[in-house]
Each structure stands twice: as C-alpha cells, then as structure tokens.
C-alpha atoms as a PDB file:
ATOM      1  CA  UNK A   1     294.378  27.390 106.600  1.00  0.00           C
ATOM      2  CA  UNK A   2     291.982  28.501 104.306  1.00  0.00           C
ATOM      3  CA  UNK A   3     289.137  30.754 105.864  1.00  0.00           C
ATOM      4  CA  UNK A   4     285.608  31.466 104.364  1.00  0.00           C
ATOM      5  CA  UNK A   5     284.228  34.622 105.454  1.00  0.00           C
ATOM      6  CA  UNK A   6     280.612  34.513 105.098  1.00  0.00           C
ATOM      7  CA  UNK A   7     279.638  37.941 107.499  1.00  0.00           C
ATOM      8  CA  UNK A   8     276.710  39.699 105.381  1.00  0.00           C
ATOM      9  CA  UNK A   9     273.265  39.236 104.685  1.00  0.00           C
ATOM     10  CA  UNK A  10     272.970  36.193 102.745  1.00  0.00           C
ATOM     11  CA  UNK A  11     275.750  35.944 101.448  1.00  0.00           C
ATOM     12  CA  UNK A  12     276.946  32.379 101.057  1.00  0.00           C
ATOM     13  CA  UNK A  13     273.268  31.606 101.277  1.00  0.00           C
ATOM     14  CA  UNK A  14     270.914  30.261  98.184  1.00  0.00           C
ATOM     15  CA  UNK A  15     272.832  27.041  96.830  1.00  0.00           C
ATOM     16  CA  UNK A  16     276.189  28.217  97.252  1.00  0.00           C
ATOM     17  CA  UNK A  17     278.912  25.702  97.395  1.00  0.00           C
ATOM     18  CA  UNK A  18     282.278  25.613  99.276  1.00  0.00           C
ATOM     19  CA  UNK A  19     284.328  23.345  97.629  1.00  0.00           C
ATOM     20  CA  UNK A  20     287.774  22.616  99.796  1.00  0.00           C
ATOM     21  CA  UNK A  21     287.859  18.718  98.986  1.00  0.00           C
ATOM     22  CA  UNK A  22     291.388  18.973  97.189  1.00  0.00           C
ATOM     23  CA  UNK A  23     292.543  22.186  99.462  1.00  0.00           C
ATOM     24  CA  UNK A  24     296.425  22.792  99.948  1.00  0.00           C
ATOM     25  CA  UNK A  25     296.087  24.046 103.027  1.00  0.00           C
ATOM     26  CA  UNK A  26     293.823  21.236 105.170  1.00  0.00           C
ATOM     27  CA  UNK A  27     292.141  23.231 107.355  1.00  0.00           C
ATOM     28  CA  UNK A  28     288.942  25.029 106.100  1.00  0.00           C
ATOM     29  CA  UNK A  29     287.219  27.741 108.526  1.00  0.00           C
ATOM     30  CA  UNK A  30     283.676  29.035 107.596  1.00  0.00           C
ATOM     31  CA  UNK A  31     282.153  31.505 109.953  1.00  0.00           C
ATOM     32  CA  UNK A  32     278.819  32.718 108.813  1.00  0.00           C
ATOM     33  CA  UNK A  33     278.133  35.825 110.479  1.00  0.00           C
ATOM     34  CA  UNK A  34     275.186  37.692 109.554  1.00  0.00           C
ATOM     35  CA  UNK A  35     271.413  37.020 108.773  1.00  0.00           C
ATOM     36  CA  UNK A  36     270.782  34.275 106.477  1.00  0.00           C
ATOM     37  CA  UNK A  37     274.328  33.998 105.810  1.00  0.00           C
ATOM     38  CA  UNK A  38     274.571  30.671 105.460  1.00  0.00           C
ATOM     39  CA  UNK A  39     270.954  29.869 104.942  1.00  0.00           C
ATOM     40  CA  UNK A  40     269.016  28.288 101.885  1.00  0.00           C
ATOM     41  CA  UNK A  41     270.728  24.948 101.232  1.00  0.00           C
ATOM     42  CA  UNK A  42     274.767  25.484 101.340  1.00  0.00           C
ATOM     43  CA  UNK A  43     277.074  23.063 100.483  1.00  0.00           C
ATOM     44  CA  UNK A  44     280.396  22.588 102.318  1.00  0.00           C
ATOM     45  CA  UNK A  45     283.026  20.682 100.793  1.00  0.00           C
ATOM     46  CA  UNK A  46     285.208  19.256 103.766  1.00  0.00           C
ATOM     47  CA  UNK A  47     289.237  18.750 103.420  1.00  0.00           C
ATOM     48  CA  UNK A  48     289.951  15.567 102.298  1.00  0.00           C
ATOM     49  CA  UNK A  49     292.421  14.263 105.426  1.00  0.00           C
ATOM     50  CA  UNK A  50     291.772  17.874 106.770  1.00  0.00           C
ATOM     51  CA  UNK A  51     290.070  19.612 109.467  1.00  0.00           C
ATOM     52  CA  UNK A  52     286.340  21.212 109.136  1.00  0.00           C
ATOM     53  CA  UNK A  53     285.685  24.468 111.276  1.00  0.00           C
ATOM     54  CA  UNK A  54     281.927  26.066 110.730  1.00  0.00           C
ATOM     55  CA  UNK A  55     281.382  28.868 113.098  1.00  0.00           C
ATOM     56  CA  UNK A  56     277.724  30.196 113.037  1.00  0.00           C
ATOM     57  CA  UNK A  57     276.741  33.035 115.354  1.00  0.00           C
ATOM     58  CA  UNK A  58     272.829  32.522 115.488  1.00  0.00           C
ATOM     59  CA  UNK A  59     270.838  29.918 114.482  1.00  0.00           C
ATOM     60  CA  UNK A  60     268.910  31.057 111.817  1.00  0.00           C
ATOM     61  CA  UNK A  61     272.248  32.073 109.529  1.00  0.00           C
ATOM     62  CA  UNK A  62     272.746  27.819 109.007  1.00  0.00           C
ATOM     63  CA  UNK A  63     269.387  26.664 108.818  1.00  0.00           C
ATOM     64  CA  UNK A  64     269.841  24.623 105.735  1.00  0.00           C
ATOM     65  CA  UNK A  65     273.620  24.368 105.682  1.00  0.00           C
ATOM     66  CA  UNK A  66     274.484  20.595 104.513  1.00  0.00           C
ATOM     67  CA  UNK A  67     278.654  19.561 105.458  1.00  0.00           C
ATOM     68  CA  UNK A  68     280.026  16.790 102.300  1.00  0.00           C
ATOM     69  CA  UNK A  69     283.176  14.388 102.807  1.00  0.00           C
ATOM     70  CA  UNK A  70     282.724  14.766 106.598  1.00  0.00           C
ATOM     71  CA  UNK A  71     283.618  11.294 107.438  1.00  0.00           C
ATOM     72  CA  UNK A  72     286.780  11.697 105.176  1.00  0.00           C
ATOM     73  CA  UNK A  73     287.868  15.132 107.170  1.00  0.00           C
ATOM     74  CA  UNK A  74     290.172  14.576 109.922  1.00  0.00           C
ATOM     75  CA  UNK A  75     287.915  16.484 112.140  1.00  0.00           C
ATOM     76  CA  UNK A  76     284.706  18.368 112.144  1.00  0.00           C
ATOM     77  CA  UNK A  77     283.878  20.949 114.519  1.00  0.00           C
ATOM     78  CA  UNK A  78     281.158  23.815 114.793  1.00  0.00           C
ATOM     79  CA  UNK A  79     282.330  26.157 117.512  1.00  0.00           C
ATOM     80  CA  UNK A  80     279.342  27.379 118.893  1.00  0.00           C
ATOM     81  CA  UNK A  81     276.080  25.951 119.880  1.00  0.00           C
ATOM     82  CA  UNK A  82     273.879  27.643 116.784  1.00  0.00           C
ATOM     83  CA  UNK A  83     275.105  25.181 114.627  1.00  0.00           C
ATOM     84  CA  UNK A  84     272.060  22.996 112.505  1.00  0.00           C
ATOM     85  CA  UNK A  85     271.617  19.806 114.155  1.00  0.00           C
ATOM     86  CA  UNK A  86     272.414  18.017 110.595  1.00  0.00           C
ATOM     87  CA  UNK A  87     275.992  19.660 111.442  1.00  0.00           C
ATOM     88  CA  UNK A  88     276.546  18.628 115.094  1.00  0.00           C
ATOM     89  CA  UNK A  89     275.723  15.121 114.428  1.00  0.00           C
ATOM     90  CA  UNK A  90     279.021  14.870 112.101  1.00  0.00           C
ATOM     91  CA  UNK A  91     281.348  16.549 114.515  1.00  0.00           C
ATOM     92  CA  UNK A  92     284.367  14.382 115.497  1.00  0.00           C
ATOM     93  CA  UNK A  93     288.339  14.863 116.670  1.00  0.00           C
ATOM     94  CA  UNK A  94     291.278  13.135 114.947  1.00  0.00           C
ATOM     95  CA  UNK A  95     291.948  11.882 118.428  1.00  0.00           C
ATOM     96  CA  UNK A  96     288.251  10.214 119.861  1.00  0.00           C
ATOM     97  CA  UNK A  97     288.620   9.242 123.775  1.00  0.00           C
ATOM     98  CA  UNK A  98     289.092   5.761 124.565  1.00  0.00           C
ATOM     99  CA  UNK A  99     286.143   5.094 126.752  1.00  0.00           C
ATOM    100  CA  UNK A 100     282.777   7.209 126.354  1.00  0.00           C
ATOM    101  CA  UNK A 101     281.557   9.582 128.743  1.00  0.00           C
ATOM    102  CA  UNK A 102     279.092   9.625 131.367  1.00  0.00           C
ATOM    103  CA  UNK A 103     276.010  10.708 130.002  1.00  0.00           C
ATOM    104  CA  UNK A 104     274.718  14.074 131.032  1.00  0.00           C
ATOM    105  CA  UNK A 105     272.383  14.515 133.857  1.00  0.00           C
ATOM    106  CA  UNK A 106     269.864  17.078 134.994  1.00  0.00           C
ATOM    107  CA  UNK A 107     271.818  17.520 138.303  1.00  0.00           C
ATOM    108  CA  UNK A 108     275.160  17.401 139.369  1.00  0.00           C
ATOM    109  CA  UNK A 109     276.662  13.983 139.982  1.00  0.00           C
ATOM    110  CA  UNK A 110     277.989  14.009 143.821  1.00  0.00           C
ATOM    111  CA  UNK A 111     281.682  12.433 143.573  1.00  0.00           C
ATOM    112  CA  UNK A 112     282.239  10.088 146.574  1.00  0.00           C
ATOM    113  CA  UNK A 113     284.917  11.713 147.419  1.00  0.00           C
ATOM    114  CA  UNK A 114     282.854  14.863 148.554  1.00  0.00           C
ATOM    115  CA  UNK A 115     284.379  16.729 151.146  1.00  0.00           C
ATOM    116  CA  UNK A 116     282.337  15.657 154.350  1.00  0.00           C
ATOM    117  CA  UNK A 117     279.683  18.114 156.306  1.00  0.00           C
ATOM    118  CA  UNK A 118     281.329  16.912 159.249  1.00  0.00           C
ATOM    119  CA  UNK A 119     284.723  17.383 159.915  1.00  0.00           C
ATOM    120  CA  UNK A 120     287.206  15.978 162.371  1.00  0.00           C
ATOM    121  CA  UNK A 121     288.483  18.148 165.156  1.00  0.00           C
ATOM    122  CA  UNK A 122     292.067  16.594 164.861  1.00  0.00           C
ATOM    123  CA  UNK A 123     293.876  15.949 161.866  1.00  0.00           C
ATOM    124  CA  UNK A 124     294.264  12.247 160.736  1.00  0.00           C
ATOM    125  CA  UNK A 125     297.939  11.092 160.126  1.00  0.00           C
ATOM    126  CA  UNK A 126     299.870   7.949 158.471  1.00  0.00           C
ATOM    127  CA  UNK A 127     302.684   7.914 160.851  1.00  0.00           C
ATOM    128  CA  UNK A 128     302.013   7.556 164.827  1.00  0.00           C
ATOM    129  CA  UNK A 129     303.647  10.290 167.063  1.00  0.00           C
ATOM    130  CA  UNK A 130     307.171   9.779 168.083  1.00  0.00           C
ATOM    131  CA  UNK A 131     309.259  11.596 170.896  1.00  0.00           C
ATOM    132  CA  UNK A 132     312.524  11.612 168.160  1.00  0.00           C
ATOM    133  CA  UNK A 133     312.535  13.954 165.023  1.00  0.00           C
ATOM    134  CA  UNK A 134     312.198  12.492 161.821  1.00  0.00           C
ATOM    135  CA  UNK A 135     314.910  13.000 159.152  1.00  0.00           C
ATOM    136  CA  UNK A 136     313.709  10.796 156.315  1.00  0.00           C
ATOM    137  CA  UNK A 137     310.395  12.620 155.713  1.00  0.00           C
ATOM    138  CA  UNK A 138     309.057  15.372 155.933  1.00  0.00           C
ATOM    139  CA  UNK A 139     306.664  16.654 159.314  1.00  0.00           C
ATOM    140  CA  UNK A 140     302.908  16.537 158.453  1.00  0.00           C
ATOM    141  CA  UNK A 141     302.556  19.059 160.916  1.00  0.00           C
ATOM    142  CA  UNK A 142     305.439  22.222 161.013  1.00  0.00           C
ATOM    143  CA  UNK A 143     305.504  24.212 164.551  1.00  0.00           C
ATOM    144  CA  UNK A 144     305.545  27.343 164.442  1.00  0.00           C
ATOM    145  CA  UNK A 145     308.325  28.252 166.105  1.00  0.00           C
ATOM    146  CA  UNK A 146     312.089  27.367 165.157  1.00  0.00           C
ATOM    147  CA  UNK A 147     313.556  24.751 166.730  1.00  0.00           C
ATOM    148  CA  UNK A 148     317.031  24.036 167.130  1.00  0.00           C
ATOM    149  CA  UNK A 149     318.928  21.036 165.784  1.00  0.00           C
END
C-alpha cells in the first residue's frame, strides 16, 4: 500500500500531481486532511489494476481534485461523504452486484413481511396436536415442567 498524507494547509493543493499509475504496491491511499489540502486542481494518478482510496475530511479540502486512469483501477473509493462530486461519480468495486438496487426513497419502504399490529392470541403451528409424544422432531412448544419418559 502506498499512502499519501496530505494533512496541512494546502499542501498537495495548487497543481500538484500524484502519480501511482506504475505503483508496486496497488493500492494508493490519499487522505487530505486539512484546509485546502487538496484544493486548486490536483491530479491523482490511479493504480493501474489497483485500488484508489481518497479520504477527504471536509469538503472544501477537494474542491478541484480531478482522479486519472480511474476506469483502469480495480476500484475507486472516497470514504467519506466530502468527496467532489467529479470523484463520487468514478467510484466502483472490483466485485459490482449482480442486479442494481432499489433506488432510494424519502421514507422507509414497509417490507410485507412487517410484523402485524394485531397479533394472534394463540400461536399458529405446522403440525396438529397429538395425544403421543413426538420423537422425530422437535416440540414447537416445551412445558415447563419435566416430564418423564
């Protein structure tokens, strides 16, 4: 792993380029901590075949930040939400789901399985009462006092 430590004022701000395109190591972290650390038009050079991490803890220390060779990187991820839009857009896993997700709503989405507001007084069961003890499966309902066998 190769990590980038950009905590300062400015200081891999201004036209600064991060060049890990031909990087041993195929994981490059940058976390730009700081004001303006990252600002003013930085370049970051994804791993070829590697995995991009950019970790930006406010806004305003990315504005300006520009990823290269994303679609070539394995993955790209920012790991928190004050990443630049022009960032988040890029962000994808070495291993996508199969099927997209639900799209987000503004309220939660009731499952129909929701427990009920109504309950039963008596339990519900898949086998009918019998006078004999079963030995093949377990009770569905344990007393609470020993019996014997």
């Amino acid at each position: 792993e190769c990590l980038v430590n950009c905590s300062g004022l400015n200081v891999c701000g201004g036209n600064t380029r991060i060049n890990a395109n031909e990087a041993t190591p195929t994981q490059l972290s940058v976390a730009c901590s700081g004001a303006d650390s990252c600002a003013g038009n930085t370049q970051i050079n994804c791993p070829l075949d590697g995995d991009c991490i950019i970790y930006c803890d406010a806004a305003d220390n990315c504005l300006g930040l520009k990823l290269k060779q994303a679609d070539t990187a394995n993955s790209v991820q920012c790991v928190t939400s004050n990443c630049p839009s022009s960032v988040l857009k890029l962000q994808h896993s070495p291993h996508p789901t199969t099927s997209p997700s639900l799209p987000p709503t503004v309220t939660p989405t009731v499952s129909s399985s929701a427990p009920t507001s109504a309950p039963t007084l008596l339990p519900t069961s898949s086998l009918p009462p019998t006078d004999v003890p079963t030995t093949e499966v377990p009770t569905l309902m344990p007393s609470r006092t020993p019996t014997e066998a």
